[in-house]
N, C-alpha and C. Protein backbone atom coordinates (compact mmCIF):
# COMPACT_ATOMS: atom_id res chain seq x y z
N UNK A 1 86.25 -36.30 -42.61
CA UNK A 1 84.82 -36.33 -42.69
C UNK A 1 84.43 -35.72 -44.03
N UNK A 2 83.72 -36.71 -44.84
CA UNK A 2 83.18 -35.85 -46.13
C UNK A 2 82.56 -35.25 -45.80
N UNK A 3 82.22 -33.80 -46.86
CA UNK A 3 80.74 -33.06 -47.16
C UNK A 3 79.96 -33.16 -48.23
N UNK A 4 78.56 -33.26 -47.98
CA UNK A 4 77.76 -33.60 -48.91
C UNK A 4 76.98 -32.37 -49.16
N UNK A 5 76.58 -32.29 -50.47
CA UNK A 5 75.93 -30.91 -50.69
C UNK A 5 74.70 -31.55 -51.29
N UNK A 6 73.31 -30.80 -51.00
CA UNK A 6 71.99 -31.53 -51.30
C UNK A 6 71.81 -30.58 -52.65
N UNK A 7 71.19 -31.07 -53.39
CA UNK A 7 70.90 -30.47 -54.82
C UNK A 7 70.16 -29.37 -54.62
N UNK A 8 70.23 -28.27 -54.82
CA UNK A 8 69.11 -27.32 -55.27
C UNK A 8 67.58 -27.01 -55.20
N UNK A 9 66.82 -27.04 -54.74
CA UNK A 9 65.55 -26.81 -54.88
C UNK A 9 65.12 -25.94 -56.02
N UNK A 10 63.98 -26.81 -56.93
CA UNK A 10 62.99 -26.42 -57.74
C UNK A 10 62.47 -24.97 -57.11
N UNK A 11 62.44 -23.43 -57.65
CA UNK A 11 61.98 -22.55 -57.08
C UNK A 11 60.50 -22.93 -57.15
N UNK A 12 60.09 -23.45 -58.10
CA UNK A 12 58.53 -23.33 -58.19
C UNK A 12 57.90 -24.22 -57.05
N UNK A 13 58.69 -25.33 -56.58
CA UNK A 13 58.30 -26.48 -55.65
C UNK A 13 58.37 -26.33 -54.13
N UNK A 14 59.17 -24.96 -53.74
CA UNK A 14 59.92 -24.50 -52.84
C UNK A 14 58.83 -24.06 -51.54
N UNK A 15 58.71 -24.98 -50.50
CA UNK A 15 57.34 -24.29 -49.87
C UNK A 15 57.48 -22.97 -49.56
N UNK A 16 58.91 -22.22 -49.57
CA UNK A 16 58.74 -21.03 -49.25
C UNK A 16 58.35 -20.30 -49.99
N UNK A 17 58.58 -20.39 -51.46
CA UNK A 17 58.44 -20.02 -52.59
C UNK A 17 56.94 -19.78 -52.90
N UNK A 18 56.10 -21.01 -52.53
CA UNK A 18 54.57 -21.33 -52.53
C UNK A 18 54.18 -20.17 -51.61
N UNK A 19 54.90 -20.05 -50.63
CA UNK A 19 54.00 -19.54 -49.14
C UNK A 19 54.23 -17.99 -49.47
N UNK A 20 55.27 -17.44 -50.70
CA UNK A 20 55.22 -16.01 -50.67
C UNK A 20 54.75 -15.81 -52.57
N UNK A 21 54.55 -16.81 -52.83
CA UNK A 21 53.69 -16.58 -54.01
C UNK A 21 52.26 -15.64 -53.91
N UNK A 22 52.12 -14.72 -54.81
CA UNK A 22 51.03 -13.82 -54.81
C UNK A 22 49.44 -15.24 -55.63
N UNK A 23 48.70 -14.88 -54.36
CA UNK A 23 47.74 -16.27 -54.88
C UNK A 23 46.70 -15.15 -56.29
N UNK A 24 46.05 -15.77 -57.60
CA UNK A 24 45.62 -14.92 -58.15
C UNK A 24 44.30 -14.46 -57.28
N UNK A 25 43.77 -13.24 -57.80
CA UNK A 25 43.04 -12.55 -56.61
C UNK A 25 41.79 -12.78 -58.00
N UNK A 26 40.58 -13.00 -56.83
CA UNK A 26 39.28 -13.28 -57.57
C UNK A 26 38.39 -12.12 -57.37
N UNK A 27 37.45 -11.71 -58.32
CA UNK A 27 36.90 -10.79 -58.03
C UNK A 27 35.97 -10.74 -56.83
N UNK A 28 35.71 -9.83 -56.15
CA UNK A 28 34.93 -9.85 -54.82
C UNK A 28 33.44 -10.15 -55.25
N UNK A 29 32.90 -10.84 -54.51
CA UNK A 29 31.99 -11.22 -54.18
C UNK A 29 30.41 -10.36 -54.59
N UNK A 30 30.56 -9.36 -53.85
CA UNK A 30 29.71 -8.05 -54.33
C UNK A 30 29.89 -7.22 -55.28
N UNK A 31 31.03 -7.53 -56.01
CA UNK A 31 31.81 -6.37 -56.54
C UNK A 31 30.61 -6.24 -57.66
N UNK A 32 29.28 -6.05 -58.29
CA UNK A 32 28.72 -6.28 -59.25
C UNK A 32 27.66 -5.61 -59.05
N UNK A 33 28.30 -4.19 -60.10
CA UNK A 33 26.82 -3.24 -59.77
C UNK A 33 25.64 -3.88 -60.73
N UNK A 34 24.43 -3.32 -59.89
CA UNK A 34 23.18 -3.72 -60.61
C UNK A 34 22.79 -5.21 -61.00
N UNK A 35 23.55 -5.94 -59.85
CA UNK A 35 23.61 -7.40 -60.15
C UNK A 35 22.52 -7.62 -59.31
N UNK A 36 22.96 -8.62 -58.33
CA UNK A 36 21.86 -9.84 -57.60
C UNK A 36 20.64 -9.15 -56.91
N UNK A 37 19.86 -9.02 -56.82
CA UNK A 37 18.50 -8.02 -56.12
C UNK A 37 18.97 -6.40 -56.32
N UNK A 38 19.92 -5.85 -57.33
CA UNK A 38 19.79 -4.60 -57.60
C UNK A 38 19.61 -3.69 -58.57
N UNK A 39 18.44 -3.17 -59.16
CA UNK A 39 17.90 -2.64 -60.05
C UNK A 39 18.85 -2.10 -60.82
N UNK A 40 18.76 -1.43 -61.65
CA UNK A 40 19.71 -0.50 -62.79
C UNK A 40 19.73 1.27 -61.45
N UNK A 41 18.51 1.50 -61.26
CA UNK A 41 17.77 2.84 -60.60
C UNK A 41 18.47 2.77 -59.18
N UNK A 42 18.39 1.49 -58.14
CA UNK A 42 19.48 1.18 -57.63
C UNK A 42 20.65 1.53 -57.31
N UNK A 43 21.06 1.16 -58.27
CA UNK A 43 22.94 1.50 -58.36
C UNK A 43 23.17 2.49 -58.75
N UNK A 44 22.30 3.43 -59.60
CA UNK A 44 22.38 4.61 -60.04
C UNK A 44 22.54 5.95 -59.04
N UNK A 45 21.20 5.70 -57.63
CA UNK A 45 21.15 6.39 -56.74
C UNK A 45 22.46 6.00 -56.04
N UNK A 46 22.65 4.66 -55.82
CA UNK A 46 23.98 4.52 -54.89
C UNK A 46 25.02 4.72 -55.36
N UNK A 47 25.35 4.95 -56.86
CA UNK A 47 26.62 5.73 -57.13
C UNK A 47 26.62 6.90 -57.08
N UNK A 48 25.66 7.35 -57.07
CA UNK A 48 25.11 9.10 -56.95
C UNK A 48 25.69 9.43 -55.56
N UNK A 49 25.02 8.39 -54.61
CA UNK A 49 25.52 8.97 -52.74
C UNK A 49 26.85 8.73 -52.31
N UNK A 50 27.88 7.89 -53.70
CA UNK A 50 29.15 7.56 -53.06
C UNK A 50 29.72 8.74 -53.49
N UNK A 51 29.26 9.01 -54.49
CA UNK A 51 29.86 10.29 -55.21
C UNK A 51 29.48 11.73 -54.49
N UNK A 52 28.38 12.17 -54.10
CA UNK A 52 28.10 13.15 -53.25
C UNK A 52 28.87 12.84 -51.92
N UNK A 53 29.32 11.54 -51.08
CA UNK A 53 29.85 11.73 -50.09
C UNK A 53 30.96 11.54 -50.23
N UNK A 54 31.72 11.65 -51.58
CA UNK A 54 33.04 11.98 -52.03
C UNK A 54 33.04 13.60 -51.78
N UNK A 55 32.89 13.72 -52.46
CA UNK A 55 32.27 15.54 -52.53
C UNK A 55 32.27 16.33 -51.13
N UNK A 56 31.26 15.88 -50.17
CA UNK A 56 30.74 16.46 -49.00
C UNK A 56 30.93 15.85 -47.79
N UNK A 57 31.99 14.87 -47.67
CA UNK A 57 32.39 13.94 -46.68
C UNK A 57 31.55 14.06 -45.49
N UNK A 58 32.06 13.67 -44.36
CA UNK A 58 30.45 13.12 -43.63
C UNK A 58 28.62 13.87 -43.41
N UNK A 59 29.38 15.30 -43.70
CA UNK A 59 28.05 15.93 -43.67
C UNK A 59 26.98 15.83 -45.33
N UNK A 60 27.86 14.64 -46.04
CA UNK A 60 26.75 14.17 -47.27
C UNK A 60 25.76 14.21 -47.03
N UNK A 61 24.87 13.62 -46.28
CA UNK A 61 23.58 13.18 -45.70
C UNK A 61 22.60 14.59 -46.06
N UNK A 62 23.55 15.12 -44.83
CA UNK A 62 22.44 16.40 -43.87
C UNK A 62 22.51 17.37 -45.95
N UNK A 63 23.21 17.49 -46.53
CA UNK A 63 23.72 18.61 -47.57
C UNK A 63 22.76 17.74 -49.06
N UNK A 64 22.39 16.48 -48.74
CA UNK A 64 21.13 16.36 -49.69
C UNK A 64 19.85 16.55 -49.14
N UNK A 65 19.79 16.34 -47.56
CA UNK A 65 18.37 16.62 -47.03
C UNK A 65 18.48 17.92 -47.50
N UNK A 66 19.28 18.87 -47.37
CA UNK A 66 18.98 20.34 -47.53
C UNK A 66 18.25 20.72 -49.26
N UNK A 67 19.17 19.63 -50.21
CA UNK A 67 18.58 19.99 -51.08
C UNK A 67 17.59 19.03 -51.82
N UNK A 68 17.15 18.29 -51.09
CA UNK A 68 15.75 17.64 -51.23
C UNK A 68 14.62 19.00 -50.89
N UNK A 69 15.04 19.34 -49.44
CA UNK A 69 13.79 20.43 -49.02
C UNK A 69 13.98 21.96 -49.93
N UNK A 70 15.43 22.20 -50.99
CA UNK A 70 14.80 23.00 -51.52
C UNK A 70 14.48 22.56 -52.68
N UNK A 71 14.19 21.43 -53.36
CA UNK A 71 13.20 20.88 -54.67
C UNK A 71 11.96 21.06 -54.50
N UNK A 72 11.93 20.60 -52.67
CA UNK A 72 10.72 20.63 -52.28
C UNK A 72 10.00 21.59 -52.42
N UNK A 73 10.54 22.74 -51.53
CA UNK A 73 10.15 23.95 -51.67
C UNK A 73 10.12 24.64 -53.35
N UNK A 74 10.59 24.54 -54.17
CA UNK A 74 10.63 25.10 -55.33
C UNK A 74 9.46 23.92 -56.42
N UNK A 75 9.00 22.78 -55.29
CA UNK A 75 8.09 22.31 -56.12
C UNK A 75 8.50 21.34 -57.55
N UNK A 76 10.05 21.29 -57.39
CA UNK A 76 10.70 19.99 -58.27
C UNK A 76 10.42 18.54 -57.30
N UNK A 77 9.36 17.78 -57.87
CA UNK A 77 8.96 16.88 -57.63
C UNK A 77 10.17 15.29 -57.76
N UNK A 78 10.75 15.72 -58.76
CA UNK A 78 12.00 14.50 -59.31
C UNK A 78 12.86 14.82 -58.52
N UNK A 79 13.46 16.04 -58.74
CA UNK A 79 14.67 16.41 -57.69
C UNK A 79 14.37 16.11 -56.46
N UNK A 80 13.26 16.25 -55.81
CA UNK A 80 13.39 16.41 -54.71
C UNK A 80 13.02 14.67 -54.01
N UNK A 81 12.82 13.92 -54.99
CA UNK A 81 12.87 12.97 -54.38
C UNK A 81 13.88 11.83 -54.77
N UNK A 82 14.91 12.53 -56.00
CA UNK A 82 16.45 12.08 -55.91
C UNK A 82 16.91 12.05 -54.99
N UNK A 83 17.24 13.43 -53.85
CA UNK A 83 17.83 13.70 -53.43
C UNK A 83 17.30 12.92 -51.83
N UNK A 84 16.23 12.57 -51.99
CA UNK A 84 15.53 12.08 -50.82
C UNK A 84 16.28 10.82 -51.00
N UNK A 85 16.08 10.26 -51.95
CA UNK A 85 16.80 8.70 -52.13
C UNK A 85 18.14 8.77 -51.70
N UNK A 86 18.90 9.56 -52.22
CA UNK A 86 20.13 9.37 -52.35
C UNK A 86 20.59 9.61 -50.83
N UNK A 87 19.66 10.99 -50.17
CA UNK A 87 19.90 10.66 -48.45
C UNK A 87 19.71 9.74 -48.04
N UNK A 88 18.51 9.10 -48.60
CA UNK A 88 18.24 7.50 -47.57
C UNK A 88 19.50 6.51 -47.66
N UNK A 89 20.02 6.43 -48.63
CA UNK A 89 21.67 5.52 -49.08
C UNK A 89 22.34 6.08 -48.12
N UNK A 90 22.58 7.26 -47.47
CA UNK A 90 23.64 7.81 -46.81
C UNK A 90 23.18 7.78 -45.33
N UNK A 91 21.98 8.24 -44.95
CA UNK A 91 21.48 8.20 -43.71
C UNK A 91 19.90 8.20 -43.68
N UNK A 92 19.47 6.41 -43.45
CA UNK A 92 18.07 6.51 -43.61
C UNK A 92 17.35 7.01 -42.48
N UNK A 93 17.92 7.06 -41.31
CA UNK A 93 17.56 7.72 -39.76
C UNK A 93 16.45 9.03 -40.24
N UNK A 94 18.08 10.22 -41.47
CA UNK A 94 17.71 11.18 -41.38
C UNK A 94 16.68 11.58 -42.67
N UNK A 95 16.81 10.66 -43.48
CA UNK A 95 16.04 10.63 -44.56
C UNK A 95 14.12 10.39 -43.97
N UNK A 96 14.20 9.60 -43.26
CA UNK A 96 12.62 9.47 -42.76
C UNK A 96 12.53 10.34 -42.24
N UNK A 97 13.19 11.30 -41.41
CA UNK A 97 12.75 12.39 -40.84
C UNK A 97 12.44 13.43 -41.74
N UNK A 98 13.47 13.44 -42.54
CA UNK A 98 12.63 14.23 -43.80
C UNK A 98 11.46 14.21 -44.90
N UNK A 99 11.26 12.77 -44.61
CA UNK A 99 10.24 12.75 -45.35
C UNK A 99 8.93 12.97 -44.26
N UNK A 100 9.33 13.07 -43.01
CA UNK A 100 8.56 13.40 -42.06
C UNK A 100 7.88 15.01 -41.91
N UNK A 101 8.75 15.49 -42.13
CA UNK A 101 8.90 16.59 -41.97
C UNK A 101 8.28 17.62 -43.50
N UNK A 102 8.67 16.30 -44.75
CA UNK A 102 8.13 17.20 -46.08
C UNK A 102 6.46 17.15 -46.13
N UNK A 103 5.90 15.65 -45.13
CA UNK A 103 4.59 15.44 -45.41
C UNK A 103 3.48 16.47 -44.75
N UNK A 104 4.20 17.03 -43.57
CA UNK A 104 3.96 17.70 -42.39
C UNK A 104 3.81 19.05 -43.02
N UNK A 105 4.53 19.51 -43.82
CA UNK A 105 4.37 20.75 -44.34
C UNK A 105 3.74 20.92 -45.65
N UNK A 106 3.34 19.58 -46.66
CA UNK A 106 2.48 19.35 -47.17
C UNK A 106 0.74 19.64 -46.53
N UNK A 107 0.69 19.13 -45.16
CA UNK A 107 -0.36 19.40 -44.70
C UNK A 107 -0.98 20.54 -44.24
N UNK A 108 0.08 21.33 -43.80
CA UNK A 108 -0.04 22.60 -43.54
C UNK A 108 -0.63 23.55 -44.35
């Protein structure tokens, strides 16, 4: 009984070859600060809250409300409504409550 030997496969042609080929990777979709509906001011605050909840891991939120209310209290008008923003990016629940809470003592 002869044996026949089949030629070689092309690596590049090789469906296995195809199927563990790294496909090129496209950039994501969102990946684009200050792009499609997002301001420059935007992305600025939201790199600000990724970066503070780098910093202050989940209690980020509550640790800018704190220092929104002391801008507040010290009467820094900018600061204190950075920090208001940058809570609302992290937790807008607790951010309206603070702004609940700053108008309330405004009235007082």
């Amino acid at each position: 009984m002869p044996i026949h030997f089949a030629a070689a496969r092309c690596a590049s042609r090789s469906p296995v070859a195809r199927a563990l080929a790294r496909k090129a990777l496209r950039r994501a979709a969102n990946d684009n600060p200050g792009g499609a509906g997002e301001s420059g001011a935007e992305a600025r605050v939201l790199n600000a809250a990724l970066r503070h909840f780098a910093e202050h891991g989940l209690r980020a939120a509550e640790a800018a409300a704190m220092l929104a209310e002391r801008a507040h209290r010290s009467g820094e008008a900018d600061a204190c409504r950075w920090w208001t923003e940058v809570c609302a990016k992290l937790d807008r629940n607790l951010a309206i409550d603070l702004k609940r809470r700053m108008t309330a003592q405004d009235m007082a």
